[in-house]
Every structure is written in C-alpha cells, then in structure tokens.
PDB file of N, CA and C in Angstrom:
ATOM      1  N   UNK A   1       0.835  -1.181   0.000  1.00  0.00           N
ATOM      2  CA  UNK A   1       0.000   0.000   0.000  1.00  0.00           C
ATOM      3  C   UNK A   1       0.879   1.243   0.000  1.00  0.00           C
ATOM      4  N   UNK A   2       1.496   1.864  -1.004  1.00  0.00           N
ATOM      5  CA  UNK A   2       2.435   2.761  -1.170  1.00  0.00           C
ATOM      6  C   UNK A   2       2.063   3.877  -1.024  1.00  0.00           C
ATOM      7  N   UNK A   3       0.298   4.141  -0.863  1.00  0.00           N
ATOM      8  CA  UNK A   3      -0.598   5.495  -1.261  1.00  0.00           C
ATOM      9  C   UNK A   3      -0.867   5.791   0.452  1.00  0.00           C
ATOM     10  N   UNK A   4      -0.319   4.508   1.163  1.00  0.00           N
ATOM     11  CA  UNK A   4      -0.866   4.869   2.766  1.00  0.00           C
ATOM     12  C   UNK A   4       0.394   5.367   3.224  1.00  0.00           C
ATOM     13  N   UNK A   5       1.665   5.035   3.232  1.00  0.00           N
ATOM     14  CA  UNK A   5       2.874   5.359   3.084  1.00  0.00           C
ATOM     15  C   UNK A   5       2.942   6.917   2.366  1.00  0.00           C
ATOM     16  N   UNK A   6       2.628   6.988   1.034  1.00  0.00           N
ATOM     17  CA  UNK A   6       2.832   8.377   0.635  1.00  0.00           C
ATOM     18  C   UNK A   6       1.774   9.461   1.855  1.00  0.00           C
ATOM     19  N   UNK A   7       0.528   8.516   2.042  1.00  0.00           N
ATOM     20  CA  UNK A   7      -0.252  10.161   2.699  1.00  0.00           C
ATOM     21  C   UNK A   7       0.451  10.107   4.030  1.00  0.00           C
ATOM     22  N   UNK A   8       1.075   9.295   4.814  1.00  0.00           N
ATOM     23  CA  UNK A   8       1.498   9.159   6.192  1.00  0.00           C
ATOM     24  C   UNK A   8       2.719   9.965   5.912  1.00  0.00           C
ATOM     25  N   UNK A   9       3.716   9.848   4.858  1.00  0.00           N
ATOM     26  CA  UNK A   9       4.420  10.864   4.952  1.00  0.00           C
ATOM     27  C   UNK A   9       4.383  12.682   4.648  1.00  0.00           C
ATOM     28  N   UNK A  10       3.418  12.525   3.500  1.00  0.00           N
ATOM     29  CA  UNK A  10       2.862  14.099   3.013  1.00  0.00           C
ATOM     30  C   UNK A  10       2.377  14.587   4.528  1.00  0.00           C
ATOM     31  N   UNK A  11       1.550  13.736   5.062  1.00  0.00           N
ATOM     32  CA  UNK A  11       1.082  14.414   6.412  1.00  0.00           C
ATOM     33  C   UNK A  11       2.665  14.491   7.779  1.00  0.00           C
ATOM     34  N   UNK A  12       3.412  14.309   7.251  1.00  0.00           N
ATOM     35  CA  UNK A  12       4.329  14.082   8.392  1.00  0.00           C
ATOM     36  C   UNK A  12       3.753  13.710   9.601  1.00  0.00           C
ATOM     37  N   UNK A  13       3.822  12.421   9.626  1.00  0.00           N
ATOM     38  CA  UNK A  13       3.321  11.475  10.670  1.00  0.00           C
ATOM     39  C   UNK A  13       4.226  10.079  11.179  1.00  0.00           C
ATOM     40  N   UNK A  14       4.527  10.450  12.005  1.00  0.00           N
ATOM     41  CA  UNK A  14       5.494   8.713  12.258  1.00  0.00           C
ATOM     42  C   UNK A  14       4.439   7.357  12.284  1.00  0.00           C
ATOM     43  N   UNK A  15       4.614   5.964  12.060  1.00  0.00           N
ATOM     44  CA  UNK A  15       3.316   5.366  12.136  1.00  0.00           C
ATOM     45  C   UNK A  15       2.535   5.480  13.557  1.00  0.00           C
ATOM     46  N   UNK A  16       3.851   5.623  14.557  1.00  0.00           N
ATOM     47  CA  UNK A  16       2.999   5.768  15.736  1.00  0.00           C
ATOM     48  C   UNK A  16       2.086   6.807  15.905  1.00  0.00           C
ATOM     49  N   UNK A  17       2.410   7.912  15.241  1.00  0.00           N
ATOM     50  CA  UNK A  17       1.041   8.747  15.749  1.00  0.00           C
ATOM     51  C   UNK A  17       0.021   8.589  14.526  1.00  0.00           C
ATOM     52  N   UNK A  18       0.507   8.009  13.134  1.00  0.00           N
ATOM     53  CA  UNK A  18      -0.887   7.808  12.547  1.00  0.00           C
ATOM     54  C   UNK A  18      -1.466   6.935  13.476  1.00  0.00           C
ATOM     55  N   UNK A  19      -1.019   6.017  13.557  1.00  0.00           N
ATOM     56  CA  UNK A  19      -1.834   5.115  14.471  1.00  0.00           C
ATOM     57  C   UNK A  19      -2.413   5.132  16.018  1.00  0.00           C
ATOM     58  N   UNK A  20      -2.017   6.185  16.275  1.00  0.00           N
ATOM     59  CA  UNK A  20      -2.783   6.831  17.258  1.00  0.00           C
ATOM     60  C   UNK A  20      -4.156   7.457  16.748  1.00  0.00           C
ATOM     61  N   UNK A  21      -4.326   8.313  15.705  1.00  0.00           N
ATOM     62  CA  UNK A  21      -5.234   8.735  15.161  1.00  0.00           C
ATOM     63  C   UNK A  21      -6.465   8.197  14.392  1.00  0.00           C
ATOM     64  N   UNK A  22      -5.658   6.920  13.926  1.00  0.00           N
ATOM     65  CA  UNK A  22      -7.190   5.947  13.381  1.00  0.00           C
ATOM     66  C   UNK A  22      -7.472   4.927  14.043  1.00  0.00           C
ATOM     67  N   UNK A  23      -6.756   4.914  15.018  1.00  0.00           N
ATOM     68  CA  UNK A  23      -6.940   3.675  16.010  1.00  0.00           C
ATOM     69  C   UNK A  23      -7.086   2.482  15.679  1.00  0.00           C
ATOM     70  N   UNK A  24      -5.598   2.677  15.382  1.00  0.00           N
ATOM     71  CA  UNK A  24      -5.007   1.212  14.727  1.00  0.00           C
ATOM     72  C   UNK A  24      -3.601   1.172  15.437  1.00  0.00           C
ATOM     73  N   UNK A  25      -3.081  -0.157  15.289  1.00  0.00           N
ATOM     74  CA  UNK A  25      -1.629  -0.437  15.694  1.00  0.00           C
ATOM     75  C   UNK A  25      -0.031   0.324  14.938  1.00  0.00           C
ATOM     76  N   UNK A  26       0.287   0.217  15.692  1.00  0.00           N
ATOM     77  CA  UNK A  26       1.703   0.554  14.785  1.00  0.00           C
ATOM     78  C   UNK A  26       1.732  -0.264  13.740  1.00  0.00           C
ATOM     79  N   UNK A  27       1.949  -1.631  14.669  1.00  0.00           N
ATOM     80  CA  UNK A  27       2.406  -3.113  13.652  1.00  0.00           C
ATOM     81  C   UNK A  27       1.876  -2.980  12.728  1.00  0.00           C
ATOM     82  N   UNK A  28       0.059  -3.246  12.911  1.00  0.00           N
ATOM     83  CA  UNK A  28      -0.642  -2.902  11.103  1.00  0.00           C
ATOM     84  C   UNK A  28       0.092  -2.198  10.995  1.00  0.00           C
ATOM     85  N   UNK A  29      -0.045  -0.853  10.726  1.00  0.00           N
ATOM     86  CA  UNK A  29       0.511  -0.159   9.752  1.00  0.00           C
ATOM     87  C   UNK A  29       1.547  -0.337   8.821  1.00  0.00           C
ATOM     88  N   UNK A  30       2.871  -0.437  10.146  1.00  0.00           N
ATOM     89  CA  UNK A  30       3.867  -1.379   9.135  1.00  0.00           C
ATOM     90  C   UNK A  30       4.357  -2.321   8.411  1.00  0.00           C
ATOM     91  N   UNK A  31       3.130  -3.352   9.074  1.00  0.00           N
ATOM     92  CA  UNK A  31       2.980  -4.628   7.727  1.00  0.00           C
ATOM     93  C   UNK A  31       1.881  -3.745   6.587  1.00  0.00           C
ATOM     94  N   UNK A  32       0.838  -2.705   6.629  1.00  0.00           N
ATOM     95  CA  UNK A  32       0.567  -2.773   5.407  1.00  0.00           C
ATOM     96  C   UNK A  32       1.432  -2.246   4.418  1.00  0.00           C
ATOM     97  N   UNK A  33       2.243  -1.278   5.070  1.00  0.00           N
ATOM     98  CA  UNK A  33       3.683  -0.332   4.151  1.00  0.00           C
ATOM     99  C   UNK A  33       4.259  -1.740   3.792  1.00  0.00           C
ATOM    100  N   UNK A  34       4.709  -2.374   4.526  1.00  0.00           N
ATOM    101  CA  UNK A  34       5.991  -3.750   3.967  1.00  0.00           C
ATOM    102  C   UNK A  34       4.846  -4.385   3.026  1.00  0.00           C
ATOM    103  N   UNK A  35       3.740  -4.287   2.620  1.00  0.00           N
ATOM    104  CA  UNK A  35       2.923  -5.219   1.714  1.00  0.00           C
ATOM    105  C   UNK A  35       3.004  -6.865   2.548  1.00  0.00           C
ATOM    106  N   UNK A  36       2.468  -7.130   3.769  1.00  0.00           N
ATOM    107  CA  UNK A  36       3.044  -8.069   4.216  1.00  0.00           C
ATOM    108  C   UNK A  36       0.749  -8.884   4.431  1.00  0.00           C
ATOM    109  N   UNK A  37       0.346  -7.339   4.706  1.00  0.00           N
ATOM    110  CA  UNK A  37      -1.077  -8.149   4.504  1.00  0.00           C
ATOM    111  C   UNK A  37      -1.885  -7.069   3.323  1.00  0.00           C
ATOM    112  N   UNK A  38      -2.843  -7.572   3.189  1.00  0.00           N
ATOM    113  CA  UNK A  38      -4.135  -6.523   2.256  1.00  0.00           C
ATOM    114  C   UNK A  38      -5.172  -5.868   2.974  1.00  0.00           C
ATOM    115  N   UNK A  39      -5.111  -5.020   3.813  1.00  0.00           N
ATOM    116  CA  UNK A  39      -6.188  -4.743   4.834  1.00  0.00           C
ATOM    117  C   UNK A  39      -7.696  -3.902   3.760  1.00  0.00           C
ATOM    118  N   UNK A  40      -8.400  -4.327   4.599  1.00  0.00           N
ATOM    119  CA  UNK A  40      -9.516  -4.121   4.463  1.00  0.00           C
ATOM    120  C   UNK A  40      -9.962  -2.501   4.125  1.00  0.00           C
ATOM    121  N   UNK A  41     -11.439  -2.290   3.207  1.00  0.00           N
ATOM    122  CA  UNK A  41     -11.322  -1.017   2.706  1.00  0.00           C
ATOM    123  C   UNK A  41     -11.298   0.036   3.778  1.00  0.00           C
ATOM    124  N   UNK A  42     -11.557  -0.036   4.462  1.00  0.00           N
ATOM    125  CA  UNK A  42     -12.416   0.490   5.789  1.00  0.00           C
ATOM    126  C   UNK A  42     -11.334   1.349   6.146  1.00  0.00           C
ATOM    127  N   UNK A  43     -10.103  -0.170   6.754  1.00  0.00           N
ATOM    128  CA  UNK A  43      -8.891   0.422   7.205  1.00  0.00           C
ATOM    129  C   UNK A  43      -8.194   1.125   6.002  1.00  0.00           C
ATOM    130  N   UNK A  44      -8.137   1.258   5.412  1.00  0.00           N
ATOM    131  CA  UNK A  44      -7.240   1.988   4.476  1.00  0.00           C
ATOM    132  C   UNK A  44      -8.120   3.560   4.197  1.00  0.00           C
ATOM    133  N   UNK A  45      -9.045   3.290   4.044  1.00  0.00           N
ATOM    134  CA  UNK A  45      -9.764   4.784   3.947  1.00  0.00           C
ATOM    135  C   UNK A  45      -9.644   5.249   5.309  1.00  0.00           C
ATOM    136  N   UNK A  46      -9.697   4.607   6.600  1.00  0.00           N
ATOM    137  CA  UNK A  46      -9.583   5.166   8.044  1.00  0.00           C
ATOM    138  C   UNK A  46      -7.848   6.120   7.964  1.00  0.00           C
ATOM    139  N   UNK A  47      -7.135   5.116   7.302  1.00  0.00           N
ATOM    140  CA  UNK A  47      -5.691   5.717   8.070  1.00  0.00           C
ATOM    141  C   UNK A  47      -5.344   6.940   6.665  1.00  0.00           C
ATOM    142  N   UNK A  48      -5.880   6.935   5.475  1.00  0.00           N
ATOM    143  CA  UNK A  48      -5.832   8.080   4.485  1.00  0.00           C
ATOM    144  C   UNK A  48      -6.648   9.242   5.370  1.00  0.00           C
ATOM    145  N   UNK A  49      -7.480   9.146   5.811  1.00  0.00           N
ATOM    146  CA  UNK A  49      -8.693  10.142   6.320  1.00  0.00           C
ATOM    147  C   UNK A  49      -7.676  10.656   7.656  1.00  0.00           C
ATOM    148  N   UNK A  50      -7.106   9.893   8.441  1.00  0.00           N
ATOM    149  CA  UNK A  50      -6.376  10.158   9.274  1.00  0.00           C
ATOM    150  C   UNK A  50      -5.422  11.304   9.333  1.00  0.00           C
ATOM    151  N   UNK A  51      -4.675  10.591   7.505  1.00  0.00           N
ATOM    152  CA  UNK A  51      -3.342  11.716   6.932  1.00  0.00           C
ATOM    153  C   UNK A  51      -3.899  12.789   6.253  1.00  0.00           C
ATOM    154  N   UNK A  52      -5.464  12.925   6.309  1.00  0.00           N
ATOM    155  CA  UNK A  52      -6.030  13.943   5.711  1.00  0.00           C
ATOM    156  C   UNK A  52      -6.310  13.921   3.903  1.00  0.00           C
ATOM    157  N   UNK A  53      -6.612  12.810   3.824  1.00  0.00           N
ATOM    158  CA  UNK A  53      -6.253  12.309   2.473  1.00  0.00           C
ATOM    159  C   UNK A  53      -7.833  11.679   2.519  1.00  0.00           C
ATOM    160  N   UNK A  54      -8.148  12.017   1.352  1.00  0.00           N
ATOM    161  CA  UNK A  54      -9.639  11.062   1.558  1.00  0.00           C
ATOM    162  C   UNK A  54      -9.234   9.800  -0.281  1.00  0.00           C
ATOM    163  N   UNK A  55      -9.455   8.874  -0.772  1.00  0.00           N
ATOM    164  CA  UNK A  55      -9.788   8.162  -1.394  1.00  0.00           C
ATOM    165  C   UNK A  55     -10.922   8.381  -2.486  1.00  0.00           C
ATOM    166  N   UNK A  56     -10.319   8.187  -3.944  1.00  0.00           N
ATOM    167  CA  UNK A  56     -11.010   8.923  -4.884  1.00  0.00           C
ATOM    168  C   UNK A  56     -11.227   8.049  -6.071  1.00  0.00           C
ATOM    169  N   UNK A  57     -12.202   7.559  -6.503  1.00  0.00           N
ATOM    170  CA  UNK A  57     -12.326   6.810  -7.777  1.00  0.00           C
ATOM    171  C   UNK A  57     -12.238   7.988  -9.182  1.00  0.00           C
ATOM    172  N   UNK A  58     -11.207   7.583  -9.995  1.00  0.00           N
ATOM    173  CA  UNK A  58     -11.185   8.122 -11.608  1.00  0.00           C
ATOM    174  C   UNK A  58     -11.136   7.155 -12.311  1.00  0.00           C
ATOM    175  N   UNK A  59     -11.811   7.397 -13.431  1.00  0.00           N
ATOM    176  CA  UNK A  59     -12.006   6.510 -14.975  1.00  0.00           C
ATOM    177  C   UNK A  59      -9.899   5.988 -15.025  1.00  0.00           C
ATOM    178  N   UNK A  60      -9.821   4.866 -15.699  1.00  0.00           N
ATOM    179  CA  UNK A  60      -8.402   4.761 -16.367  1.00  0.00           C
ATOM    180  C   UNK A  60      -7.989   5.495 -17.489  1.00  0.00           C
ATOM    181  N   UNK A  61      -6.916   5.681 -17.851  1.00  0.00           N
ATOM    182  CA  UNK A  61      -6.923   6.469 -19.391  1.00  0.00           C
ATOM    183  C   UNK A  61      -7.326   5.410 -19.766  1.00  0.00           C
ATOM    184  N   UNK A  62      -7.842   5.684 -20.985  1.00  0.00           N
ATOM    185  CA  UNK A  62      -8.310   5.152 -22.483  1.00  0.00           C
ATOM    186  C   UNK A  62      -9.469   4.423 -22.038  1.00  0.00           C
ATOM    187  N   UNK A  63     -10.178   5.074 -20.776  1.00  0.00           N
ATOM    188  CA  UNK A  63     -11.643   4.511 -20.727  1.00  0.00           C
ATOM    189  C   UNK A  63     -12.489   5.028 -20.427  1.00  0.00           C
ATOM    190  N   UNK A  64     -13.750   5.460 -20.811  1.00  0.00           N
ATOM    191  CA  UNK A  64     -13.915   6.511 -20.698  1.00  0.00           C
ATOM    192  C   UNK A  64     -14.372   7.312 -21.452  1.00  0.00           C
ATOM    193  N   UNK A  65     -14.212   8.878 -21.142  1.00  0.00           N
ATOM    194  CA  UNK A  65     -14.195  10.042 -22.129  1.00  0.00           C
ATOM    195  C   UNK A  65     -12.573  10.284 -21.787  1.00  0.00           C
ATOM    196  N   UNK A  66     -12.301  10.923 -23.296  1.00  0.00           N
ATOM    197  CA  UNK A  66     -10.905  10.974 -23.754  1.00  0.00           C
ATOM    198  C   UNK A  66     -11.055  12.676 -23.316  1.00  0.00           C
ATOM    199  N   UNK A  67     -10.109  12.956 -22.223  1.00  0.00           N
ATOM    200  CA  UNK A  67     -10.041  14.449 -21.508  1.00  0.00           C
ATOM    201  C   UNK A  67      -8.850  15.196 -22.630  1.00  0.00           C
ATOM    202  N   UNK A  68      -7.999  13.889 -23.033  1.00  0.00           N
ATOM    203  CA  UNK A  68      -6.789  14.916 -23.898  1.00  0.00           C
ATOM    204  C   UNK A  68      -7.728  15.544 -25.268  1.00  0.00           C
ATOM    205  N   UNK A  69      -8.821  14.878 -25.661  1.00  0.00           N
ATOM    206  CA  UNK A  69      -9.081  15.088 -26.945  1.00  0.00           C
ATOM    207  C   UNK A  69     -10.125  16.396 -26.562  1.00  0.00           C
ATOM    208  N   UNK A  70     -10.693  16.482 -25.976  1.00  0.00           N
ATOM    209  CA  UNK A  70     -11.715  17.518 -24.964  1.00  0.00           C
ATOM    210  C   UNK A  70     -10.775  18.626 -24.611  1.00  0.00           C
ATOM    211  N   UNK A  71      -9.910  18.846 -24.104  1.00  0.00           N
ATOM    212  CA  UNK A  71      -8.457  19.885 -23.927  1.00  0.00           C
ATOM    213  C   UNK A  71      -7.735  20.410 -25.142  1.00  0.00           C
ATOM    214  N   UNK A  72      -7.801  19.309 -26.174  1.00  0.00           N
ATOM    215  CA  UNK A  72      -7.473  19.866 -27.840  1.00  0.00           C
ATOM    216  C   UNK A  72      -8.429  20.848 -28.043  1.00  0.00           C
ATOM    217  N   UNK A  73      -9.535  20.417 -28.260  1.00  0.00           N
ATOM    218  CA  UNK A  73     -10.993  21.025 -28.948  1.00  0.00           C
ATOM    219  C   UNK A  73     -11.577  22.262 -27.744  1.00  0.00           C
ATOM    220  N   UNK A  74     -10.628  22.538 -26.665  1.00  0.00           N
ATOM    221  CA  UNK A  74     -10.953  23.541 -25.973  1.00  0.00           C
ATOM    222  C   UNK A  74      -9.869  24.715 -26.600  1.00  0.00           C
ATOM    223  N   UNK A  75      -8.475  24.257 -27.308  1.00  0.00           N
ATOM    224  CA  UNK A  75      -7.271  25.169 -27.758  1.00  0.00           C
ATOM    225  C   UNK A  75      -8.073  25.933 -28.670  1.00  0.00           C
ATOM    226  N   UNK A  76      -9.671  25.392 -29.323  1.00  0.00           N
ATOM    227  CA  UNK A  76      -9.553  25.762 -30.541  1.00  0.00           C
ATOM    228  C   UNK A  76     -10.184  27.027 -30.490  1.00  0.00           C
ATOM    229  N   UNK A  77     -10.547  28.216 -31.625  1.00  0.00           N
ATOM    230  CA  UNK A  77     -11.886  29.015 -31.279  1.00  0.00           C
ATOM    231  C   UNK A  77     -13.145  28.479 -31.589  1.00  0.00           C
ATOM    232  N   UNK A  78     -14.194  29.361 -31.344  1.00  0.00           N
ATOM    233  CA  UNK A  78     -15.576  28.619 -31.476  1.00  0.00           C
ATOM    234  C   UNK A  78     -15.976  28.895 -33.033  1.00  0.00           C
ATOM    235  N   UNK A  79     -14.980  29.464 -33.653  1.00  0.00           N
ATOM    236  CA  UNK A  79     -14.880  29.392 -35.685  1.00  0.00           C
ATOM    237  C   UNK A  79     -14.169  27.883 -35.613  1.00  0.00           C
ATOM    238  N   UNK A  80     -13.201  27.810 -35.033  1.00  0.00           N
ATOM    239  CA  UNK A  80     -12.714  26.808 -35.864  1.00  0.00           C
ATOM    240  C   UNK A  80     -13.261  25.380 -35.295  1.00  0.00           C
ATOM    241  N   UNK A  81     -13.806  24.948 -34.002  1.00  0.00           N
ATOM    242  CA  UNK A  81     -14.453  24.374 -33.405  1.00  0.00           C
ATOM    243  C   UNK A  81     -16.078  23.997 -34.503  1.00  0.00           C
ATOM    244  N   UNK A  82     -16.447  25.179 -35.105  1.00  0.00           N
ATOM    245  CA  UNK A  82     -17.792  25.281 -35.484  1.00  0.00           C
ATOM    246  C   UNK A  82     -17.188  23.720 -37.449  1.00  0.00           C
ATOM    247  N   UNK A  83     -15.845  24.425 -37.983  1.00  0.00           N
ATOM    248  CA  UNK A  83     -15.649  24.384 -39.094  1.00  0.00           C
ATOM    249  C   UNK A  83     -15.111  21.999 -39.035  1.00  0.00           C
ATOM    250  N   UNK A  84     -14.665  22.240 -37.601  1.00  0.00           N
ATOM    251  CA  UNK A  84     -14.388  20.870 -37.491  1.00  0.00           C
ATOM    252  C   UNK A  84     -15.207  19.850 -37.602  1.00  0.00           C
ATOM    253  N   UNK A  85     -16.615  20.641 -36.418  1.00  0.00           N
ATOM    254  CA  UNK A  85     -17.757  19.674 -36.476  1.00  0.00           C
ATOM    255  C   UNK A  85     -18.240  19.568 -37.868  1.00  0.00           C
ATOM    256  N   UNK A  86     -18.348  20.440 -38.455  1.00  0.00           N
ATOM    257  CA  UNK A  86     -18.744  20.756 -39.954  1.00  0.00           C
ATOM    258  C   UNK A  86     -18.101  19.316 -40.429  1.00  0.00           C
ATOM    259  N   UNK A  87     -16.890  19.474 -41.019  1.00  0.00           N
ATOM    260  CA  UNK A  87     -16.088  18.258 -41.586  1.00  0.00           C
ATOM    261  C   UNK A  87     -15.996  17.437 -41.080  1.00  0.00           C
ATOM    262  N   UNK A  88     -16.298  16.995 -39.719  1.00  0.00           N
ATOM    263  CA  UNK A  88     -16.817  15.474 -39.118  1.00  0.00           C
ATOM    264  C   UNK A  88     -17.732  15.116 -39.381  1.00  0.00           C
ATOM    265  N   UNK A  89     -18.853  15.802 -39.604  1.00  0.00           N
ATOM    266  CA  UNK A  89     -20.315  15.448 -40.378  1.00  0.00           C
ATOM    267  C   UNK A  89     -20.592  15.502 -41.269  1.00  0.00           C
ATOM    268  N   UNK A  90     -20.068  15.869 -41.927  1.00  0.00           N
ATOM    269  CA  UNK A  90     -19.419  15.138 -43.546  1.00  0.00           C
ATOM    270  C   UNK A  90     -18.983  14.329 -43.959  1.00  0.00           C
ATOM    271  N   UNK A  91     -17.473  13.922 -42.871  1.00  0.00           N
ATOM    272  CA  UNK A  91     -17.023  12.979 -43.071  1.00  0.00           C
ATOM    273  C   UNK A  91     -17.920  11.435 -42.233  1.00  0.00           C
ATOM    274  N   UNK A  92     -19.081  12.083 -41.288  1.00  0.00           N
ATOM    275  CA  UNK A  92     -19.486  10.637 -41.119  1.00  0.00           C
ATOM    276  C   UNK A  92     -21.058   9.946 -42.367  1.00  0.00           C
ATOM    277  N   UNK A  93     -21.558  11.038 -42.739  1.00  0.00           N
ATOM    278  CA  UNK A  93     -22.227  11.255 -43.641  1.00  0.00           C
ATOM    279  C   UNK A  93     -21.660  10.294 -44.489  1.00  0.00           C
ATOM    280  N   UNK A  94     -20.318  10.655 -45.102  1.00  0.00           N
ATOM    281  CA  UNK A  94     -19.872   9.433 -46.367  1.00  0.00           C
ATOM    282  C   UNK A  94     -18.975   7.833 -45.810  1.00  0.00           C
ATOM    283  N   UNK A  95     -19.256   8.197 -44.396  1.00  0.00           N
ATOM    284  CA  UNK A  95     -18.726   6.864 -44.059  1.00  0.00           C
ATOM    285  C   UNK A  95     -20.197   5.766 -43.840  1.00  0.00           C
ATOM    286  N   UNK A  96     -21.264   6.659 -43.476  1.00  0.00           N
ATOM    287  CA  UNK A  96     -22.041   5.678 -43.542  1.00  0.00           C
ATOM    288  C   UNK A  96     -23.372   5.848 -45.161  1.00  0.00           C
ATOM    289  N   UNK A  97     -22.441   5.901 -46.063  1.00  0.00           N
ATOM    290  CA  UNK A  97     -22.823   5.736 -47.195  1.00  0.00           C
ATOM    291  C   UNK A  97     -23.851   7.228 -47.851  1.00  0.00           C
ATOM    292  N   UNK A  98     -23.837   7.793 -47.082  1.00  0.00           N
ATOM    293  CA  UNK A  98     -25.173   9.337 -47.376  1.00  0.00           C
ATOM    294  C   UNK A  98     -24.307  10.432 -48.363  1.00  0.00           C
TER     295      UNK A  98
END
C-alpha cells in the first residue's frame, strides 16, 4: 500500500502517531507499508482520512471520455471548433454511405 505510506508521509506522521489517530496499531501499519497483509477497505480509507487524504475513484486512461481530446478542442476558437464539427459530419455522412 504505497498510497498509505505516501499520505502518512505528506502528512508528516510517524506510524505511531498515525496510528494513534485511526486507532489502529503501529504493527498494522507497518505490515501494510511492507505489503506483508491486504487490509480491508475500511482500514485503508480510516488511516488516508487520518493523513487527511480522503480516497477517490477516476475513470483509467483510455476509458472513458478521452479528456486529452476535450483539452485539444478547448485550444480551438468557437470558428474553428464550429468548421471541425462541420467536416466530421461530412465525413461521417460518407462513411455511412449518405
């Protein structure tokens, strides 16, 4: 668990006082840093919440909506934005035979 390790250190926390704070052991803690067990969601959102870190679900790249292609088409103006959609609907027009 490298992300409980990173927030225990961003928060500058020794394990003993994270583990004072989520009321958990030292030991856990340092077997979950050594990867020695898989603790449970609970505990892992307890000792992030602890380091002030809360736990966040995001899409993977390439699943999804594509944010790089959305960030292109934001560079553009709303002429040339207008002239793209134009030629995408054209071009899907003759892809599906019209």
């Amino acid at each position: 668990m490298d992300f409980v390790f990173y927030a225990r250190r961003k928060a500058g926390l020794s394990q003993r006082a994270l583990a004072a704070r989520a009321g958990v052991t030292q030991a856990t803690i340092a077997r979950i840093e050594r990867r020695e067990i898989d603790p449970r969601s609970e505990t892992v959102l307890k000792l992030l919440r602890a380091c002030g870190f809360e736990l966040e679900a995001v899409p993977l790249s390439g699943v999804g909506v594509d944010r790089t292609a959305i960030r292109e088409l934001l560079k553009l103006t709303p002429a040339q934005r207008v002239r793209l959609a134009t030629q995408e609907g054209r071009n899907l027009e003759l892809a599906l035979g019209g």
